[in-house]
Protein backbone atom coordinates (compact mmCIF):
# COMPACT_ATOMS: atom_id res chain seq x y z
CA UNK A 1 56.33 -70.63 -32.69
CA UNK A 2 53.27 -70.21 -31.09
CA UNK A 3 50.15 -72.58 -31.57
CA UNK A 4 46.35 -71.37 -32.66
CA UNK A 5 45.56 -71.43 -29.12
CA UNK A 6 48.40 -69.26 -27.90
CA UNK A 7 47.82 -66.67 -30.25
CA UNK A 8 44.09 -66.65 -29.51
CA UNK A 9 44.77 -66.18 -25.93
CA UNK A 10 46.96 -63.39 -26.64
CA UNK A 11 44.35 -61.64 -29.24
CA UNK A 12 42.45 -61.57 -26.93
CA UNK A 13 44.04 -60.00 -24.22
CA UNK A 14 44.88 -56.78 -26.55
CA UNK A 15 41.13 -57.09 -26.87
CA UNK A 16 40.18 -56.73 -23.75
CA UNK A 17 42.64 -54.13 -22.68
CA UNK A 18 41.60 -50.45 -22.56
CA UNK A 19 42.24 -48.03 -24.18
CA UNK A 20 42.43 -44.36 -24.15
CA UNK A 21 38.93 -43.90 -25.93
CA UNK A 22 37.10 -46.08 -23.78
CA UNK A 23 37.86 -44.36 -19.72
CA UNK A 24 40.05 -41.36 -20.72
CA UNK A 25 37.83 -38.51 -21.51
CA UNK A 26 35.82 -39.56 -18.28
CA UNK A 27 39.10 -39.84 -15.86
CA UNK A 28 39.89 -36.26 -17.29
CA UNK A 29 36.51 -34.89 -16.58
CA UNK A 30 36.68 -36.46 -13.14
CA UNK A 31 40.17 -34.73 -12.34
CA UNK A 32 38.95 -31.54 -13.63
CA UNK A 33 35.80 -31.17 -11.71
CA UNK A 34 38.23 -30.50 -8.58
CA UNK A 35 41.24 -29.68 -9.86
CA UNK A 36 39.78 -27.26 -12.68
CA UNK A 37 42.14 -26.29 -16.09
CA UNK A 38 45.31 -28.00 -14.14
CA UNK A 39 43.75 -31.41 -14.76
CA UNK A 40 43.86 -30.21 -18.44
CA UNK A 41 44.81 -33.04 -21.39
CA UNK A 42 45.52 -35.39 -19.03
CA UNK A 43 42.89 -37.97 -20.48
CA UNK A 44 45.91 -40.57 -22.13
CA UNK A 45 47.84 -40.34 -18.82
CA UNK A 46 44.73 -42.52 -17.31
CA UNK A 47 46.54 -45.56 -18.55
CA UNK A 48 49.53 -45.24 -17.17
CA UNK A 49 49.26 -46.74 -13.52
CA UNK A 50 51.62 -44.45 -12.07
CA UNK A 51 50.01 -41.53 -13.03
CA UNK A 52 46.94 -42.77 -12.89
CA UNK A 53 47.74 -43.47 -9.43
CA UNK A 54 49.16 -40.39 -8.04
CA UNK A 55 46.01 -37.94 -9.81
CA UNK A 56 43.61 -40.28 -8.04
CA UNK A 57 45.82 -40.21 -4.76
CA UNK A 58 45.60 -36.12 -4.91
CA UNK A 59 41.55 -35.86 -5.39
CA UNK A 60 41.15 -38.50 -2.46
CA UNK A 61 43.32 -35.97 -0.37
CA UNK A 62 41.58 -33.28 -1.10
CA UNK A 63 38.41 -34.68 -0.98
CA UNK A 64 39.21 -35.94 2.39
CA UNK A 65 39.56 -32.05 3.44
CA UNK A 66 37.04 -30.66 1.88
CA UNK A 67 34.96 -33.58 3.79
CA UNK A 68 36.02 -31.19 6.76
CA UNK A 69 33.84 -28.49 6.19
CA UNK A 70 30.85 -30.13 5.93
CA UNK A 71 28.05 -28.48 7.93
CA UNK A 72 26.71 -31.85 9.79
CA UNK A 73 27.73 -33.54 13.03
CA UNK A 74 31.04 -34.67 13.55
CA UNK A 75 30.34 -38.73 13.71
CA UNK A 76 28.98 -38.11 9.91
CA UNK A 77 32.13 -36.14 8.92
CA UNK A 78 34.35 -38.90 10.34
CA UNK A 79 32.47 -41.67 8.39
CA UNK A 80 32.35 -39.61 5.43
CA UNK A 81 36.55 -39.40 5.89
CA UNK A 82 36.57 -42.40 6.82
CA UNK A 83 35.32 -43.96 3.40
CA UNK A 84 37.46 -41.31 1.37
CA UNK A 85 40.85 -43.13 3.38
CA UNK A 86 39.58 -47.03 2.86
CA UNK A 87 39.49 -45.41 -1.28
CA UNK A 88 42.76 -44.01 -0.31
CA UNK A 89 44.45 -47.28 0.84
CA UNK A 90 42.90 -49.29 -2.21
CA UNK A 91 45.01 -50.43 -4.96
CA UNK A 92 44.67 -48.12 -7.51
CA UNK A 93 46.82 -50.16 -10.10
CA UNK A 94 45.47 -52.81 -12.88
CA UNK A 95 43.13 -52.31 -15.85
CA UNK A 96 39.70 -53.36 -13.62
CA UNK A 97 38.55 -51.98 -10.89
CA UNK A 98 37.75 -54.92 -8.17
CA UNK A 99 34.30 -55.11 -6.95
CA UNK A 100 35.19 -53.75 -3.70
CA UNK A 101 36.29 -51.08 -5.31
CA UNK A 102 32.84 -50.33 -6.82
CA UNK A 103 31.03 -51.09 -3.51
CA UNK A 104 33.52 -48.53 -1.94
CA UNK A 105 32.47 -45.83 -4.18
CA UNK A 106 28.58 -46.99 -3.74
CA UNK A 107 28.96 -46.82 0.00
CA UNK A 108 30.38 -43.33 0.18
CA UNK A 109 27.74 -41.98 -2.51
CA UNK A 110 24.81 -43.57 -0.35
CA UNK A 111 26.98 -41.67 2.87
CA UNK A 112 27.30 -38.31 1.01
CA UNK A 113 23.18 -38.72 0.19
CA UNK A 114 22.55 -39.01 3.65
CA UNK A 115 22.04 -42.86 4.16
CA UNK A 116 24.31 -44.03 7.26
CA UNK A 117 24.45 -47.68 8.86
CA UNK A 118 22.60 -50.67 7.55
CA UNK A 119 19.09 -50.00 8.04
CA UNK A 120 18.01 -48.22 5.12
CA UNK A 121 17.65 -45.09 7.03
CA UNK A 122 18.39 -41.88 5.84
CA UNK A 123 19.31 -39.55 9.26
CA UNK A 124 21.17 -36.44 6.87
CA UNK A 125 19.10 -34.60 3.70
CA UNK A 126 21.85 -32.76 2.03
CA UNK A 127 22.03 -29.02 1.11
CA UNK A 128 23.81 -27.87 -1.35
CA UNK A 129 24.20 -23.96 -2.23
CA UNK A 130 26.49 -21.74 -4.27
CA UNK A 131 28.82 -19.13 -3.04
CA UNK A 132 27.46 -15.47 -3.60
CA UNK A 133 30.60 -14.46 -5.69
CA UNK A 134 30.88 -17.72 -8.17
CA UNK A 135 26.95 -16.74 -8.76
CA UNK A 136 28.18 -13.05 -9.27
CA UNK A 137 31.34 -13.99 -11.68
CA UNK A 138 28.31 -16.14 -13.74
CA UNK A 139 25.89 -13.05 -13.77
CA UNK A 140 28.54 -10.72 -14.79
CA UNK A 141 29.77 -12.92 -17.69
CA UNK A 142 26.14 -12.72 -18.96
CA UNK A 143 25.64 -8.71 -17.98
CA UNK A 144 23.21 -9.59 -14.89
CA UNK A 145 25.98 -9.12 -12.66
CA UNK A 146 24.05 -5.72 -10.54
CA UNK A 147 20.31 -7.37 -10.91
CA UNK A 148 22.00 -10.57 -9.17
CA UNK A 149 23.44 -8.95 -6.19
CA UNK A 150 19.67 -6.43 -6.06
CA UNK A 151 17.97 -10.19 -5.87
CA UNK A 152 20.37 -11.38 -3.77
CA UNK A 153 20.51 -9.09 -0.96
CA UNK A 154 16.69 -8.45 -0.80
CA UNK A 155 16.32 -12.51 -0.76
CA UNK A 156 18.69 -12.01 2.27
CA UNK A 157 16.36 -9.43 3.49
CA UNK A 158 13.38 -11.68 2.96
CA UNK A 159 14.80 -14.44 5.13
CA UNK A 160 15.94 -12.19 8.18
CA UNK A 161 12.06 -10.53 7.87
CA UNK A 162 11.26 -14.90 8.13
CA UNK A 163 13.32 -15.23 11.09
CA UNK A 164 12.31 -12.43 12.78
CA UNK A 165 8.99 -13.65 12.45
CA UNK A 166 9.34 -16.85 13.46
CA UNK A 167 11.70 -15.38 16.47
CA UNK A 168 8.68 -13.62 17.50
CA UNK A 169 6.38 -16.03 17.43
CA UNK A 170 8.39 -17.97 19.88
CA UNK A 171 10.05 -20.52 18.05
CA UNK A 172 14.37 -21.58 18.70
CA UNK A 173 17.14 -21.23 16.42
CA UNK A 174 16.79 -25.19 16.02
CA UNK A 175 12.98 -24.50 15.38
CA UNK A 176 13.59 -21.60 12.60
CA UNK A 177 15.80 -24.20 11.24
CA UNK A 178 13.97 -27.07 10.08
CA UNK A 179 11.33 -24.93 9.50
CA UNK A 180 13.37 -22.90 7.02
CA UNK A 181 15.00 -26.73 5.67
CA UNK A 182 18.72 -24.69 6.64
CA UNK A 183 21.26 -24.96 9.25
CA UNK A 184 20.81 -23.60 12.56
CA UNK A 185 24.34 -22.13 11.67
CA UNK A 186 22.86 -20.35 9.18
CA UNK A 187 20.09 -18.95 11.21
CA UNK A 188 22.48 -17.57 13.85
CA UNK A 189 24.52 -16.09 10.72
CA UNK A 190 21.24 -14.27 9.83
CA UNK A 191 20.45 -13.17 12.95
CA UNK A 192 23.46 -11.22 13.50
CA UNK A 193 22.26 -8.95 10.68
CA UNK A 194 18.93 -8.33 12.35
């Protein structure tokens, strides 16, 4: 027979454990943002460890490839993959995450912003666009699909008129870059077309 204290002690372990409710929708919503419909009504299989475990282990992979094809330099790509493996190693098993866990995910969200080292500096501004044919798909499931790829292509036409320009007026592809706020990769992309 247990005494008052005991059974307090247990009650309120069952208290604090989690449930489904509390960190399942969001673990689901987390999968799926990578991994799409195949990630589907997996929200009650965030409390079992094991599964928990092995979803978590397969976003970390592929988040450590897609980490690849960043467009920066390759010291920021390797500290950027770096961070995703010290997630990768952590132990993904228990119903809290430890603090290091949390300053993990902080530190690779300050990387991915562009803040590297100690200092407070922030060397990378991140650019973000979307791919001409997801933007299509979304036009054509509202009926804009033709006026999108019209804009499109004369925005294209717009920019090479920029960089010719700016070409002209004497400036490098480094030059056109920054003052365009793109890649110089995508400058030389552009200027292929001209």
């Amino acid at each position: 027979m247990r005494s008052p204290a005991q059974r307090g002690l247990a009650q309120r372990k069952m208290e604090k454990r989690k449930t489904t409710w509390e960190y399942g929708m969001k673990f689901e919503t987390c999968m799926r943002r990578v991994f799409g419909d195949e990630a589907s009504h997996i929200a009650s299989s965030c409390l079992n460890e094991g599964d928990r475990g092995q979803w978590v282990s397969r976003l970390l992979k592929q988040l450590i490839r897609d980490a690849q094809d960043l467009d920066t330099t390759q010291k920021h790509r390797e500290r950027i993959s770096y961070l995703l493996e010290a997630l990768q190693k952590t132990n993904w098993k228990g119903d809290d995450a430890s603090w290091g866990l949390v300053f993990d995910l902080l530190a690779l969200a300050g990387e991915l912003l562009g803040y590297q080292g100690i200092k407070g500096h922030r060397t990378y501004i991140p650019m973000y666009w979307q791919e001409l044919q997801t933007h299509l798909d979304i036009g054509n499931e509202r009926g804009q699909g033709e006026r999108l790829v019209q804009e499109f292509h004369s925005a294209a036409a717009r920019r090479v008129q920029v960089i010719r320009y700016l070409k002209d007026q004497g400036l490098n592809d480094f030059e056109v870059a920054m003052a365009l706020k793109t890649s110089e990769y995508e400058v030389k992309k552009l200027k292929k077309s001209i």
